[in-house]
N, C-alpha and C. Protein backbone atom coordinates (compact mmCIF):
# COMPACT_ATOMS: atom_id res chain seq x y z
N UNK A 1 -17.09 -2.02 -16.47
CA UNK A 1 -16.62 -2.30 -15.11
C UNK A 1 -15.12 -2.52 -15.13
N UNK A 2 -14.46 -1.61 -14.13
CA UNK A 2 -13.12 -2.30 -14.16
C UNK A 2 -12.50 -3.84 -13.34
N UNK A 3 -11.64 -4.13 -13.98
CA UNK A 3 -11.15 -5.24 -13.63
C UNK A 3 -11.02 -5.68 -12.08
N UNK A 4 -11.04 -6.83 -11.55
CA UNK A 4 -10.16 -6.66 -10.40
C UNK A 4 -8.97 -5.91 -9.38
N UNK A 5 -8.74 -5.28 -8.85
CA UNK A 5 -7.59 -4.60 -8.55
C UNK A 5 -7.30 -4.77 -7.09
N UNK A 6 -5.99 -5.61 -7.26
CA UNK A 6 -5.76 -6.26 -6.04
C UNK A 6 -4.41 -5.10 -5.09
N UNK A 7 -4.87 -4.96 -3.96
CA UNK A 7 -4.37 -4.23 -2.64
C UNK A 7 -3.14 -4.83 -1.48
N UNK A 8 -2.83 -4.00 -1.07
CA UNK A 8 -1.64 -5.14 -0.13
C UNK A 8 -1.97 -3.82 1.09
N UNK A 9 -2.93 -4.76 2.28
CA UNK A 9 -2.69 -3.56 3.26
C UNK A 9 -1.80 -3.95 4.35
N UNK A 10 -1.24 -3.53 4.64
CA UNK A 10 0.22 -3.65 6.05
C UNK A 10 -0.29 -2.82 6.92
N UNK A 11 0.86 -3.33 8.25
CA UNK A 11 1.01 -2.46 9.15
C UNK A 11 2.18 -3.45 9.75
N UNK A 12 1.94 -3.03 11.18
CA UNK A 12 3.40 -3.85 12.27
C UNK A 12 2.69 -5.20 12.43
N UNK A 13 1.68 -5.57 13.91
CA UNK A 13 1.84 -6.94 13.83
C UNK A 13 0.31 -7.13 14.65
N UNK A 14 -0.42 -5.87 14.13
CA UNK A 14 -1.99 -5.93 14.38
C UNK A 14 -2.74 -6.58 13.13
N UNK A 15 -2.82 -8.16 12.79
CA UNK A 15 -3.49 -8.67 12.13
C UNK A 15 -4.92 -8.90 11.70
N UNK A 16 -5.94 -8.42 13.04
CA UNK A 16 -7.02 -7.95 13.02
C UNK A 16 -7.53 -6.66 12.34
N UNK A 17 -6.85 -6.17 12.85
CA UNK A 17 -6.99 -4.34 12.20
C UNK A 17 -6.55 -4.51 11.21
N UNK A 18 -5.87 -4.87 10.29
CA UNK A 18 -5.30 -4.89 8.96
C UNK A 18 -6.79 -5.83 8.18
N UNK A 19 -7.12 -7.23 8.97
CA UNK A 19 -7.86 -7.59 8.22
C UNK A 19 -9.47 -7.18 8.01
N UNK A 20 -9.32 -6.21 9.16
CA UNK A 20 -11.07 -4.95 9.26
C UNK A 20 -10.47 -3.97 7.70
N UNK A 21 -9.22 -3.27 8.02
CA UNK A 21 -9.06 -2.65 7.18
C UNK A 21 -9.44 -2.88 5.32
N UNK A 22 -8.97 -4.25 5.54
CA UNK A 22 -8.85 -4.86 3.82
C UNK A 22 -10.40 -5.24 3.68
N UNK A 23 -11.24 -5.81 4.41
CA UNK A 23 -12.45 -6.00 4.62
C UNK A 23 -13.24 -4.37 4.38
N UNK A 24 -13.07 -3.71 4.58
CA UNK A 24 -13.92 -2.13 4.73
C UNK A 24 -13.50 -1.55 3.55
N UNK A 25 -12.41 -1.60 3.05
CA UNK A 25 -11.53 -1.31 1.43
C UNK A 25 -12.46 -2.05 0.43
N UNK A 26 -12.55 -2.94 0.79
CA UNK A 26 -13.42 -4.23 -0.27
C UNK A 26 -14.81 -3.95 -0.43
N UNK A 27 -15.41 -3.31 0.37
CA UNK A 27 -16.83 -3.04 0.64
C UNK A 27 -16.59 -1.54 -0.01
N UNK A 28 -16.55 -0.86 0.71
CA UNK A 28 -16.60 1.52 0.12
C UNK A 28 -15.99 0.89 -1.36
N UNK A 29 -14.89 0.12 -1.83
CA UNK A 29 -14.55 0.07 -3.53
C UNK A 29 -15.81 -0.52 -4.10
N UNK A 30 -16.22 -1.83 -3.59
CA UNK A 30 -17.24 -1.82 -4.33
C UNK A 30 -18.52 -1.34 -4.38
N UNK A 31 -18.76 -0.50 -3.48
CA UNK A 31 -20.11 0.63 -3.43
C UNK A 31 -19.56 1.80 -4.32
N UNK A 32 -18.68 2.01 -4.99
CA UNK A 32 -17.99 2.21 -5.95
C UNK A 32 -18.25 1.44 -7.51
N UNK A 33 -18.53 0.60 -7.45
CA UNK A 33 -18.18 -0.46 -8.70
C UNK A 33 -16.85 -0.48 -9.26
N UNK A 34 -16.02 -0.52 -8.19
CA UNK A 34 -14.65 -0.99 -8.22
C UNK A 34 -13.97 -2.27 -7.97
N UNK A 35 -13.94 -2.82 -8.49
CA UNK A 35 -13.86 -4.50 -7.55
C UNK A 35 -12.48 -4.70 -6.80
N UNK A 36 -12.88 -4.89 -5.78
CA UNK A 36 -11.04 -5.20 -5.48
C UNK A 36 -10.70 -6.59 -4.57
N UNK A 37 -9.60 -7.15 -4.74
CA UNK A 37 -9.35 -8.46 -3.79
C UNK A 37 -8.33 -7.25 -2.69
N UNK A 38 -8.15 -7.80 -1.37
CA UNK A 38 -7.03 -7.16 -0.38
C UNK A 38 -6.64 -7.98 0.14
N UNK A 39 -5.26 -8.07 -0.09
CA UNK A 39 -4.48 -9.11 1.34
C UNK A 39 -3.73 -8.36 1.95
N UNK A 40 -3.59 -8.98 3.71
CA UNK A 40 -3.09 -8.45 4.76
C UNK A 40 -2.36 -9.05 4.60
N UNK A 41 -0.97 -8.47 5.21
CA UNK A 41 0.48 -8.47 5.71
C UNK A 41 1.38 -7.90 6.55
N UNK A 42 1.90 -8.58 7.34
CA UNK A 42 2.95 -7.69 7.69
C UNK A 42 3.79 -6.50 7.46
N UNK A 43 3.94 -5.38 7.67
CA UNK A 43 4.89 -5.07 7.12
C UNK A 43 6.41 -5.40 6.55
N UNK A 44 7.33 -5.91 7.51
CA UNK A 44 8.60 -6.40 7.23
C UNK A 44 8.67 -7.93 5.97
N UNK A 45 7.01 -7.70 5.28
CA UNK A 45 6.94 -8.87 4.06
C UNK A 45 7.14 -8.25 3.35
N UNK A 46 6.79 -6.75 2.76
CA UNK A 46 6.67 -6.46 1.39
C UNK A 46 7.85 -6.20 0.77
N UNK A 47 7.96 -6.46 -0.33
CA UNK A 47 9.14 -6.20 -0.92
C UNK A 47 9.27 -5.84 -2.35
N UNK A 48 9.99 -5.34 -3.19
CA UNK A 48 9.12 -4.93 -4.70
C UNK A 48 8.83 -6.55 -5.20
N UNK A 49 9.80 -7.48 -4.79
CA UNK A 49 9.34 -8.69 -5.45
C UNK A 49 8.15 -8.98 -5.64
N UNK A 50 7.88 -9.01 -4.40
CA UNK A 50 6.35 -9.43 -4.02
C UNK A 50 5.28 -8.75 -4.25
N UNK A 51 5.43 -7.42 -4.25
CA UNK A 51 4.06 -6.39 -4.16
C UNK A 51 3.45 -6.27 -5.94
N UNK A 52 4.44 -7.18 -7.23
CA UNK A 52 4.10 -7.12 -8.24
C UNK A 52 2.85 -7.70 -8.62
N UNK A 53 1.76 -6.87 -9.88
CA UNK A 53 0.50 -7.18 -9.82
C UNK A 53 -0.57 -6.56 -8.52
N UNK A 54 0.21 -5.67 -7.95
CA UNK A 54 -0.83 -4.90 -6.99
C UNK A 54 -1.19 -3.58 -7.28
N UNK A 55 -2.01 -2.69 -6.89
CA UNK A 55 -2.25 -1.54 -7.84
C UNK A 55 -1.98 -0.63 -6.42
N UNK A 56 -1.77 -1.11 -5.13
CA UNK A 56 -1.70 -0.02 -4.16
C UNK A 56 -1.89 -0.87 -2.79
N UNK A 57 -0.50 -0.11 -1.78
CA UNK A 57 -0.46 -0.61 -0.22
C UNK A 57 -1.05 0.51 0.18
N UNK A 58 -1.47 -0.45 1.39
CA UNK A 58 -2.11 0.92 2.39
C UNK A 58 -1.58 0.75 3.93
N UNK A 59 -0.90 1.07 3.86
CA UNK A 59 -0.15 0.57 5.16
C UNK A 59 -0.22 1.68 6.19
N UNK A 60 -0.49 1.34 7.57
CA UNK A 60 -0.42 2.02 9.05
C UNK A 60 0.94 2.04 9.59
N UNK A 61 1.47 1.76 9.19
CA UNK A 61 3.12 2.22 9.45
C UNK A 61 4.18 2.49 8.00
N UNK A 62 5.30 3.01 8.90
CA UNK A 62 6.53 3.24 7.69
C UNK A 62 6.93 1.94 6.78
N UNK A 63 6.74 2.12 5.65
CA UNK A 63 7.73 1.12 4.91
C UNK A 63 9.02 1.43 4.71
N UNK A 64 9.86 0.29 5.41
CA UNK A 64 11.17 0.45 4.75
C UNK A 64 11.82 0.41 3.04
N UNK A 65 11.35 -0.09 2.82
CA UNK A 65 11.29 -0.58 1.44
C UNK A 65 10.34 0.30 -0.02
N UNK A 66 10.71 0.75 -0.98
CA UNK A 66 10.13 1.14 -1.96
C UNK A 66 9.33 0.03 -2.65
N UNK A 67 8.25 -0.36 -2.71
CA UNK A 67 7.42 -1.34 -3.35
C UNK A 67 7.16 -1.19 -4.35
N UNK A 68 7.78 0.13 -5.22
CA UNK A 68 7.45 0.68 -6.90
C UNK A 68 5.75 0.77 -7.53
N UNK A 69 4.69 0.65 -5.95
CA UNK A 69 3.25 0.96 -6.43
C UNK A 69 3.05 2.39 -5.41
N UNK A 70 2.24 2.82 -5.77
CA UNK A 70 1.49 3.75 -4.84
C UNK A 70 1.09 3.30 -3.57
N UNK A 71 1.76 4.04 -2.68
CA UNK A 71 1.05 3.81 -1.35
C UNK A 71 0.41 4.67 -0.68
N UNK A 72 -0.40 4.43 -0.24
CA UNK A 72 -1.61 5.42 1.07
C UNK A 72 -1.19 5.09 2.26
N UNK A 73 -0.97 6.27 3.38
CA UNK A 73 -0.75 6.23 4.81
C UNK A 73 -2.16 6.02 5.33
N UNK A 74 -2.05 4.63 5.91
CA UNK A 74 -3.68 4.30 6.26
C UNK A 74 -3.85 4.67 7.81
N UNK A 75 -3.35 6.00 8.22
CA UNK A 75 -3.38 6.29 9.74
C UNK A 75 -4.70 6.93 9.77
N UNK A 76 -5.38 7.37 9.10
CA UNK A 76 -7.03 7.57 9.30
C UNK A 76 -7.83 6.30 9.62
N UNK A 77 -7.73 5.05 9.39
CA UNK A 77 -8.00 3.91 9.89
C UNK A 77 -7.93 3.93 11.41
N UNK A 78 -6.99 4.04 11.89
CA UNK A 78 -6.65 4.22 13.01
C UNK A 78 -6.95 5.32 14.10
N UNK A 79 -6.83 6.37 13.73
CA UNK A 79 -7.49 8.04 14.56
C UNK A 79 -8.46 8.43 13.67
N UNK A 80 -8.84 8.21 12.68
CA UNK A 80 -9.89 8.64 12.16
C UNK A 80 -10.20 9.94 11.54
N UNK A 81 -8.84 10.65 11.73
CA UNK A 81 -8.60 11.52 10.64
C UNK A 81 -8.72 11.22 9.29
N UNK A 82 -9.84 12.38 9.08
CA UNK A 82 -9.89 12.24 7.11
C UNK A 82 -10.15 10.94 6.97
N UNK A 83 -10.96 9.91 8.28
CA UNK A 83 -11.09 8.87 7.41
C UNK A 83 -12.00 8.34 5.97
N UNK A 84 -13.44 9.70 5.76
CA UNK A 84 -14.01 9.77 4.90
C UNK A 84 -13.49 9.88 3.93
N UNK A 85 -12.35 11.03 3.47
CA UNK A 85 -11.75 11.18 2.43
C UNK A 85 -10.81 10.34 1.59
N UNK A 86 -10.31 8.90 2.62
CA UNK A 86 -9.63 8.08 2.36
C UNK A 86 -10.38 7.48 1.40
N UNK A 87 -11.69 7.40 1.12
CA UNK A 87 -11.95 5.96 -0.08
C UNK A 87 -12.05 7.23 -1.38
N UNK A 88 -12.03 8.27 -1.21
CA UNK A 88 -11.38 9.23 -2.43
C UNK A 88 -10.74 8.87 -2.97
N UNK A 89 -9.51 9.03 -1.81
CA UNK A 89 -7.75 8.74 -2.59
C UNK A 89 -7.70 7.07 -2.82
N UNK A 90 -8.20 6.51 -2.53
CA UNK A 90 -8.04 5.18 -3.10
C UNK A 90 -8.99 4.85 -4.04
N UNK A 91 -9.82 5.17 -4.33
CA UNK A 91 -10.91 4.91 -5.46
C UNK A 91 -9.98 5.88 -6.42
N UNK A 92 -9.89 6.80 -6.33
CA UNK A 92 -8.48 8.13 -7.55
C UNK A 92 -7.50 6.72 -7.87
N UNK A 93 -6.59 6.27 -7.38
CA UNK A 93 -5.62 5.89 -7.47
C UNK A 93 -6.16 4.54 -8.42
N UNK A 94 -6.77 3.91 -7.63
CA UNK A 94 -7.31 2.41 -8.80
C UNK A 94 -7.94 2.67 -10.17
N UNK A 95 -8.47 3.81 -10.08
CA UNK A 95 -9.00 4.17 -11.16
C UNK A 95 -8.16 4.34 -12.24
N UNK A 96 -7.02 5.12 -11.84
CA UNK A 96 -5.84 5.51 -12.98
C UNK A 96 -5.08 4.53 -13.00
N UNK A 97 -5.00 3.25 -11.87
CA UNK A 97 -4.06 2.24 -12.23
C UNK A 97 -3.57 1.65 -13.38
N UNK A 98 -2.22 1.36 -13.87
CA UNK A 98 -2.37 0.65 -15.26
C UNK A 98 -1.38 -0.58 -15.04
N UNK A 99 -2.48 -1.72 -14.69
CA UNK A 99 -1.86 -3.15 -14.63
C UNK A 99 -1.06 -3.80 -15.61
N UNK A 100 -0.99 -3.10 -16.79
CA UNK A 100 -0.95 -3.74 -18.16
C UNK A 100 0.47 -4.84 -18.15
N UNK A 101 1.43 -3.71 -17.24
CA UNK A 101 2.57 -4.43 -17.31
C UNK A 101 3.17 -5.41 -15.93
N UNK A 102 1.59 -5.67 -15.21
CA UNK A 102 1.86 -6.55 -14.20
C UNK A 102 1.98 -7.98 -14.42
N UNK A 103 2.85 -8.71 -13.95
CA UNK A 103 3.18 -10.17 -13.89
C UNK A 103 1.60 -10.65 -13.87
């Protein structure tokens, strides 16, 4: 089983929808046997400081900022485009994650 693999999902200043989002991420990963923790945020929080020890944002809007992890455009959340294919690309991505050199 892999480890924990903790998420940072954003957007602007819909705190509900971010926290359905991280909630529904947490559930399709682990019908997976992927385990994952997700915390919601703002967007205008993340910063590379902060996003260290995360394996991937999924954010519904632009980041200003380079966070130095992989990020997913979580606008299928939202219109529902490709939203099936989304726990693909995020189950792909955790899978190859390599925490080794996270704080």
């Amino acid at each position: 089983m892999l480890p924990v693999m903790k998420i940072l999902v954003t957007g602007s200043t819909a705190l509900a929808t971010l926290s359905l989002i991280a909630k529904s991420t947490e559930a399709a990963m682990a019908a997976r046997n992927i385990p994952v923790n997700a915390r919601y945020c703002k967007s205008s929080e993340i910063t590379p400081f902060n996003s260290g020890g995360y394996a991937l944002i999924i954010s519904t809007t632009a980041l200003k900022v380079d966070a130095g992890i992989p990020m997913i455009n979580g606008a299928a959340f939202l219109n529902g485009i490709h939203y099936e294919q989304i726990w693909d690309t995020i189950a792909d991505i955790l899978v190859k994650a390599d925490l080794s050199s996270a704080p």
